[in-house]
C-alpha atoms as a PDB file:
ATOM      1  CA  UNK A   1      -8.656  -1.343 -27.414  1.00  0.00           C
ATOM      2  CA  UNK A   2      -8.981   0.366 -30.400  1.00  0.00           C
ATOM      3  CA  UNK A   3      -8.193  -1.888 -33.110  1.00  0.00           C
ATOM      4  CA  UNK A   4      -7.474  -5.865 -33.437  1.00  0.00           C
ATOM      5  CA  UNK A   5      -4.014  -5.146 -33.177  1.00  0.00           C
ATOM      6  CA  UNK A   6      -3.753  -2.609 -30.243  1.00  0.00           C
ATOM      7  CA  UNK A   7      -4.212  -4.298 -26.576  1.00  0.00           C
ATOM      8  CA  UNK A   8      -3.764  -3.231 -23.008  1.00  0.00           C
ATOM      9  CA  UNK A   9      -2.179  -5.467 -20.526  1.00  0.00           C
ATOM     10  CA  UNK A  10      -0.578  -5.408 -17.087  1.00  0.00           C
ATOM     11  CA  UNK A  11       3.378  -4.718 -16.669  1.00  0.00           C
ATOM     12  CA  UNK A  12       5.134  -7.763 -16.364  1.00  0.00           C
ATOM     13  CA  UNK A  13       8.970  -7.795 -14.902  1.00  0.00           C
ATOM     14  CA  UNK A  14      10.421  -8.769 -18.613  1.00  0.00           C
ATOM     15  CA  UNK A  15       8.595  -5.327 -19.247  1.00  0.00           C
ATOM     16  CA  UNK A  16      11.044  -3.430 -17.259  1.00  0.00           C
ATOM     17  CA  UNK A  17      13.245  -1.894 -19.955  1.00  0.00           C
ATOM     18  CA  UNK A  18      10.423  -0.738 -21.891  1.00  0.00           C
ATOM     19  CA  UNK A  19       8.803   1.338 -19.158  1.00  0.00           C
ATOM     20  CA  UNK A  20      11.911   2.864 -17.877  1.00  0.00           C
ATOM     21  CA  UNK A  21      13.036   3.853 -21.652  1.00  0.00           C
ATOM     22  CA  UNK A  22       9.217   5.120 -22.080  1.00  0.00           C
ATOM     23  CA  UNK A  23       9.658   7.228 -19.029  1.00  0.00           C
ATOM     24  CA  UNK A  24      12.750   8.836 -20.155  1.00  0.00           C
ATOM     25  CA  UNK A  25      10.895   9.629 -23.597  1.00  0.00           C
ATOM     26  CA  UNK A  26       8.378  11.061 -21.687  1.00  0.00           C
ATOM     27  CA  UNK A  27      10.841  13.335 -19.941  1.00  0.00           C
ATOM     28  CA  UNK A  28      12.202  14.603 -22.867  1.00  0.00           C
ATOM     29  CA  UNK A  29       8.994  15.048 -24.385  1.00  0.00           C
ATOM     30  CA  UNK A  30       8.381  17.399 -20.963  1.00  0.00           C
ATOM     31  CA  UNK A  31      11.949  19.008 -20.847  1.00  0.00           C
ATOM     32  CA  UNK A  32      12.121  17.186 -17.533  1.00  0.00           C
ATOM     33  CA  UNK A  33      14.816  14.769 -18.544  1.00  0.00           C
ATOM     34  CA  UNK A  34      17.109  16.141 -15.897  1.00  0.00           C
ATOM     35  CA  UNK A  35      14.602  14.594 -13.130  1.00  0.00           C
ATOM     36  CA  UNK A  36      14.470  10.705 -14.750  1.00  0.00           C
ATOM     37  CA  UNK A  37      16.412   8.926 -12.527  1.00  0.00           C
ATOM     38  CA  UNK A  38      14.463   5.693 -13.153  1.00  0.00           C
ATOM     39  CA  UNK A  39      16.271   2.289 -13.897  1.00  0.00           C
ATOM     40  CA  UNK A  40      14.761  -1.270 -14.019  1.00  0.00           C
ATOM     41  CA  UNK A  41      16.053  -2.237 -10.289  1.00  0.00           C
ATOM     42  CA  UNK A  42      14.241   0.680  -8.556  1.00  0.00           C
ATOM     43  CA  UNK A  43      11.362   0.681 -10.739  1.00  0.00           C
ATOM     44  CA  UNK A  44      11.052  -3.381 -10.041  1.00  0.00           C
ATOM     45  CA  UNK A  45      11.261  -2.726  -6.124  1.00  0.00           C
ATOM     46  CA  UNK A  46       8.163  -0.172  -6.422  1.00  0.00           C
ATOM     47  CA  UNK A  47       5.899  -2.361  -9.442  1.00  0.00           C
ATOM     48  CA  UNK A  48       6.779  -6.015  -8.171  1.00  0.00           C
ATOM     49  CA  UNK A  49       8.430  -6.090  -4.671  1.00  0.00           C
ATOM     50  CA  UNK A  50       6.697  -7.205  -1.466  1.00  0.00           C
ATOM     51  CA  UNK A  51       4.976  -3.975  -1.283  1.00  0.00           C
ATOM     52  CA  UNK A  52       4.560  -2.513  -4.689  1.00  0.00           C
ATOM     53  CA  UNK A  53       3.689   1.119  -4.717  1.00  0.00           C
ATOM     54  CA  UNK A  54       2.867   1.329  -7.859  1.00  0.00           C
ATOM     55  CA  UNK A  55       0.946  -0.683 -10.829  1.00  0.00           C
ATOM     56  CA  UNK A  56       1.775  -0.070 -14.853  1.00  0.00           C
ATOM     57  CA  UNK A  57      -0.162  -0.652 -17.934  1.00  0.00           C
ATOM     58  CA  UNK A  58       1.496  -1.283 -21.158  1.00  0.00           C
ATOM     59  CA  UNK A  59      -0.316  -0.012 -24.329  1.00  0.00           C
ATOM     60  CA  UNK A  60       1.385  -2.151 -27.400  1.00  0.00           C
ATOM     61  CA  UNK A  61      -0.180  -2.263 -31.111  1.00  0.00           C
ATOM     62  CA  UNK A  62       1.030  -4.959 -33.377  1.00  0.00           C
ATOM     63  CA  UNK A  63       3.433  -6.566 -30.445  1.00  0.00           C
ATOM     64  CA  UNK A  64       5.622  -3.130 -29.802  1.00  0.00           C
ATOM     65  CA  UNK A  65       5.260  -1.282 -27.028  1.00  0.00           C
ATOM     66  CA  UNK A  66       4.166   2.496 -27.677  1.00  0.00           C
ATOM     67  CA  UNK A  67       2.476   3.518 -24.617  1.00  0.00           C
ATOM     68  CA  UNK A  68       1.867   3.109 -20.931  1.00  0.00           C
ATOM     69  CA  UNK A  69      -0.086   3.946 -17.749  1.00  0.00           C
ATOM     70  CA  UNK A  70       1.792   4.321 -14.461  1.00  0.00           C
ATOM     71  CA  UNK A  71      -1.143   4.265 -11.268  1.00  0.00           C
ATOM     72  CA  UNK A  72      -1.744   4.059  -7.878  1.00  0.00           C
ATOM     73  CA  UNK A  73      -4.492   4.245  -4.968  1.00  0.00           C
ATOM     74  CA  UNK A  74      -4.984   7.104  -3.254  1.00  0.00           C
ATOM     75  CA  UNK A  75      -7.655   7.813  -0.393  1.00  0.00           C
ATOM     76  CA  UNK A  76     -10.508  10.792  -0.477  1.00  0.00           C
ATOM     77  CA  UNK A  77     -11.095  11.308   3.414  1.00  0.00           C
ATOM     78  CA  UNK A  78     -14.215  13.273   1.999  1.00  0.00           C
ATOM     79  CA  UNK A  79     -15.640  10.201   0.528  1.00  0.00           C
ATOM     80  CA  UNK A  80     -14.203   7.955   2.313  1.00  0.00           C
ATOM     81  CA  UNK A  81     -13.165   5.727  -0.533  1.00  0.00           C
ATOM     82  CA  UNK A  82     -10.057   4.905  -2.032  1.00  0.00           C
ATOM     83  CA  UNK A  83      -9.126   6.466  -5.689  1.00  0.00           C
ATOM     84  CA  UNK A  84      -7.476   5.711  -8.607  1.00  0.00           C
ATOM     85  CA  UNK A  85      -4.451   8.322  -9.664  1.00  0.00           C
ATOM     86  CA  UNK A  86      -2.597   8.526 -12.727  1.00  0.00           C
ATOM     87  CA  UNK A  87       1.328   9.374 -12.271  1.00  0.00           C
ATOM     88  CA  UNK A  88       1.706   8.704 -15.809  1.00  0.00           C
ATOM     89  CA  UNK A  89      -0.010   8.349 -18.990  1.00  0.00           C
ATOM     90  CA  UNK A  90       2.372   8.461 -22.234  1.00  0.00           C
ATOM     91  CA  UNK A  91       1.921   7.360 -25.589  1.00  0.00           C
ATOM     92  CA  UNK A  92       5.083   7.455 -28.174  1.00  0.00           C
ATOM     93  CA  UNK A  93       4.321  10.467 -31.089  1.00  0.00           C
ATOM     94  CA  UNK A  94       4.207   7.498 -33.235  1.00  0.00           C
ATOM     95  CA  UNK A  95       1.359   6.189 -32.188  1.00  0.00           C
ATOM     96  CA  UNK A  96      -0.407   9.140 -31.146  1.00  0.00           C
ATOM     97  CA  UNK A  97      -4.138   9.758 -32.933  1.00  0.00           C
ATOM     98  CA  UNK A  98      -4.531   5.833 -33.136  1.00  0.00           C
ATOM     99  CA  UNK A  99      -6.898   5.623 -30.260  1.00  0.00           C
ATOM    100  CA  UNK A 100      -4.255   4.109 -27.512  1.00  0.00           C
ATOM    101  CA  UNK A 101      -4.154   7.367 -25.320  1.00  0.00           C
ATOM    102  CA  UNK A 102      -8.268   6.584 -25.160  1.00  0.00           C
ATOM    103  CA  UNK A 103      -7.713   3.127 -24.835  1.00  0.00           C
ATOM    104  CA  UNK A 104      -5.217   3.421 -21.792  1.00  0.00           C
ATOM    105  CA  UNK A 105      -7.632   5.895 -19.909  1.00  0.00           C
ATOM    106  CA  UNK A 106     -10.963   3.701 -20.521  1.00  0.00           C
ATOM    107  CA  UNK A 107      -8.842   1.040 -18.991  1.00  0.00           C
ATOM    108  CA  UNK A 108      -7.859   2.793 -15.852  1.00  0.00           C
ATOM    109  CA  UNK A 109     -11.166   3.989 -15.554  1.00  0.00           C
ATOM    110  CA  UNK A 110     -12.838   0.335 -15.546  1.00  0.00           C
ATOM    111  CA  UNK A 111     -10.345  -0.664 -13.190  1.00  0.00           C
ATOM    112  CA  UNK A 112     -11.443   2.458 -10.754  1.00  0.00           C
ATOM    113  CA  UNK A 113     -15.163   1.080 -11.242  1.00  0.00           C
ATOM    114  CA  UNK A 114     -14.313  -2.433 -10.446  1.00  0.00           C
ATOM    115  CA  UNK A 115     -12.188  -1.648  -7.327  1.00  0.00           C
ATOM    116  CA  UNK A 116     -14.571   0.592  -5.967  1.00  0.00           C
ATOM    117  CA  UNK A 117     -12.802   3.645  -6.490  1.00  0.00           C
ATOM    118  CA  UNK A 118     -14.994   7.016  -5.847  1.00  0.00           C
ATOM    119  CA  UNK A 119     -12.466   9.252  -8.189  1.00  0.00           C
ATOM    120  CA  UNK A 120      -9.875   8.843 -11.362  1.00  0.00           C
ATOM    121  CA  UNK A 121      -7.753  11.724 -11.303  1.00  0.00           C
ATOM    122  CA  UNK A 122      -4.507  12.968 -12.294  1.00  0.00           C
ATOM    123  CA  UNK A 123      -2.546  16.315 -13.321  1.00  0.00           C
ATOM    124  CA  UNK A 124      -1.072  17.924 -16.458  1.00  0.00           C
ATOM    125  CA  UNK A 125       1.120  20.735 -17.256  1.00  0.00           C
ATOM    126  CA  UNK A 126      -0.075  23.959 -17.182  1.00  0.00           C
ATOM    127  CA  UNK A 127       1.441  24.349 -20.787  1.00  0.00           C
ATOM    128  CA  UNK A 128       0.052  21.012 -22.707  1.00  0.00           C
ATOM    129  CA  UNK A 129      -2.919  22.278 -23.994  1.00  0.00           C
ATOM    130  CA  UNK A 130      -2.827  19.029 -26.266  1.00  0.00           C
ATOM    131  CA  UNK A 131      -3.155  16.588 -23.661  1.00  0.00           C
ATOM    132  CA  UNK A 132      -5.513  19.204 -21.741  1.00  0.00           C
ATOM    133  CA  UNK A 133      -8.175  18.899 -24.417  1.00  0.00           C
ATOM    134  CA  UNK A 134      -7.700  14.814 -25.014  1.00  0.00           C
ATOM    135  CA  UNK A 135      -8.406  14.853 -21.253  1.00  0.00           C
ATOM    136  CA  UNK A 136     -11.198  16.634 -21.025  1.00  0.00           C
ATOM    137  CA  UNK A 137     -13.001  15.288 -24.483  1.00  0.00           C
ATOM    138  CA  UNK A 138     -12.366  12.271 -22.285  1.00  0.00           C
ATOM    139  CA  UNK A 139     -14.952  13.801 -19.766  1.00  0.00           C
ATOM    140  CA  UNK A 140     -12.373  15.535 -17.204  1.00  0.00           C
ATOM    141  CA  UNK A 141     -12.744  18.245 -15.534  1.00  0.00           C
ATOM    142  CA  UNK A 142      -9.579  20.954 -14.955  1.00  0.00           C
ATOM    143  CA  UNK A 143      -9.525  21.887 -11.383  1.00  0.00           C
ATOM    144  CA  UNK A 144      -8.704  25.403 -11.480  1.00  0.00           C
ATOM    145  CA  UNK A 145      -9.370  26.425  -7.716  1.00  0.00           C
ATOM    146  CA  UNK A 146      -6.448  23.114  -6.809  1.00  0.00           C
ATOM    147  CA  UNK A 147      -2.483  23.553  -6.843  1.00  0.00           C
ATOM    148  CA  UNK A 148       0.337  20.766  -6.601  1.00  0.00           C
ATOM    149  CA  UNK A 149       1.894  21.229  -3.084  1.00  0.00           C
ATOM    150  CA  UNK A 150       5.844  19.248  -3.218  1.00  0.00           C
ATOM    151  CA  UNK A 151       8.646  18.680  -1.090  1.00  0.00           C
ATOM    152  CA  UNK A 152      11.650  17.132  -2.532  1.00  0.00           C
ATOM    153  CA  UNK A 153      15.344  17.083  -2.320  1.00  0.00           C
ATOM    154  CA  UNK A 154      17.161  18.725   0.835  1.00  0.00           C
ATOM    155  CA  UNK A 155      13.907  20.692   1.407  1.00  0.00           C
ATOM    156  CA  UNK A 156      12.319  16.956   2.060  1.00  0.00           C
ATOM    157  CA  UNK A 157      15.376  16.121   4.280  1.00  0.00           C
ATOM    158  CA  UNK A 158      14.883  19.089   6.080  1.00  0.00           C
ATOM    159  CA  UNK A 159      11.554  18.802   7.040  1.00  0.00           C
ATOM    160  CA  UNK A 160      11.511  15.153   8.090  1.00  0.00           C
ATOM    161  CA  UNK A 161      14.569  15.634  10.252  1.00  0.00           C
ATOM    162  CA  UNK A 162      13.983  14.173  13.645  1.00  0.00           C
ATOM    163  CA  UNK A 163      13.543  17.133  16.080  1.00  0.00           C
ATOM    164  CA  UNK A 164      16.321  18.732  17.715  1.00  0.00           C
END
């Protein structure tokens, strides 16, 4: 936390709205509001249900809400550990240069170390040099050598289609 006013804390349900209306700002803010299909009743399913997929971190400084952390396990078969990854980090223009971006990673990081995680990792867009060079003063490394493999859409339909 970066100053007496600014704390972390875990999502809570009431803290629905806020996420999903911080997601869509973060779509805009990547010209990827087109793919922000996400409403308090799905995201509740995958942050609270019986088997949440998903766990959020709200960033607020003096009670308001201007940031958050969207995470989940992964597995390493080469360490043979679980992981930490980032889905989202966001932090409103507002309240950017205050130290909450900082504060938000720190926190996911201590939460890697005390679950045992043997890697914190995420990915950014090619074209945010910005958050590129917050990330790695943070001590990241860019994997140059890696590439984002996705199926989605009909393509994802099409390829877990039961065999003919």
């Amino acid at each position: 936390m970066s100053t007496p006013t600014a704390t972390i804390r875990f999502a809570t349900r009431e803290d629905l709205p806020v996420i999903v209306e911080l997601i869509r700002e973060l779509a805009v803010y990547e010209h990827l509001e087109h793919l922000a299909t996400a409403t308090p009743e799905r995201l509740e399913a995958e942050l609270f249900g019986e088997r949440p997929a998903c766990e959020c971190l709200i960033g607020e400084h003096a009670g308001e809400a201007v940031g958050f952390a969207l995470f989940f396990h992964n597995f390493s078969t080469f360490l043979c550990r679980k992981g930490l990854y980032l889905e989202d980090l966001f932090v409103r223009p507002s309240a950017r240069g205050t130290g909450m971006g900082k504060a938000l990673l720190q926190r996911l990081a201590r939460i890697a170390v005390e679950r045992g995680c043997g890697r914190f990792e995420w990915s950014v867009l090619d074209w945010n040099v910005d958050a590129q060079a917050f990330y790695q003063r943070m001590g990241a490394t860019m994997l140059p050598d890696w590439r984002i493999c996705r199926v989605t859409g009909e393509a994802l339909q099409a390829l877990g289609a039961p065999p003919a």
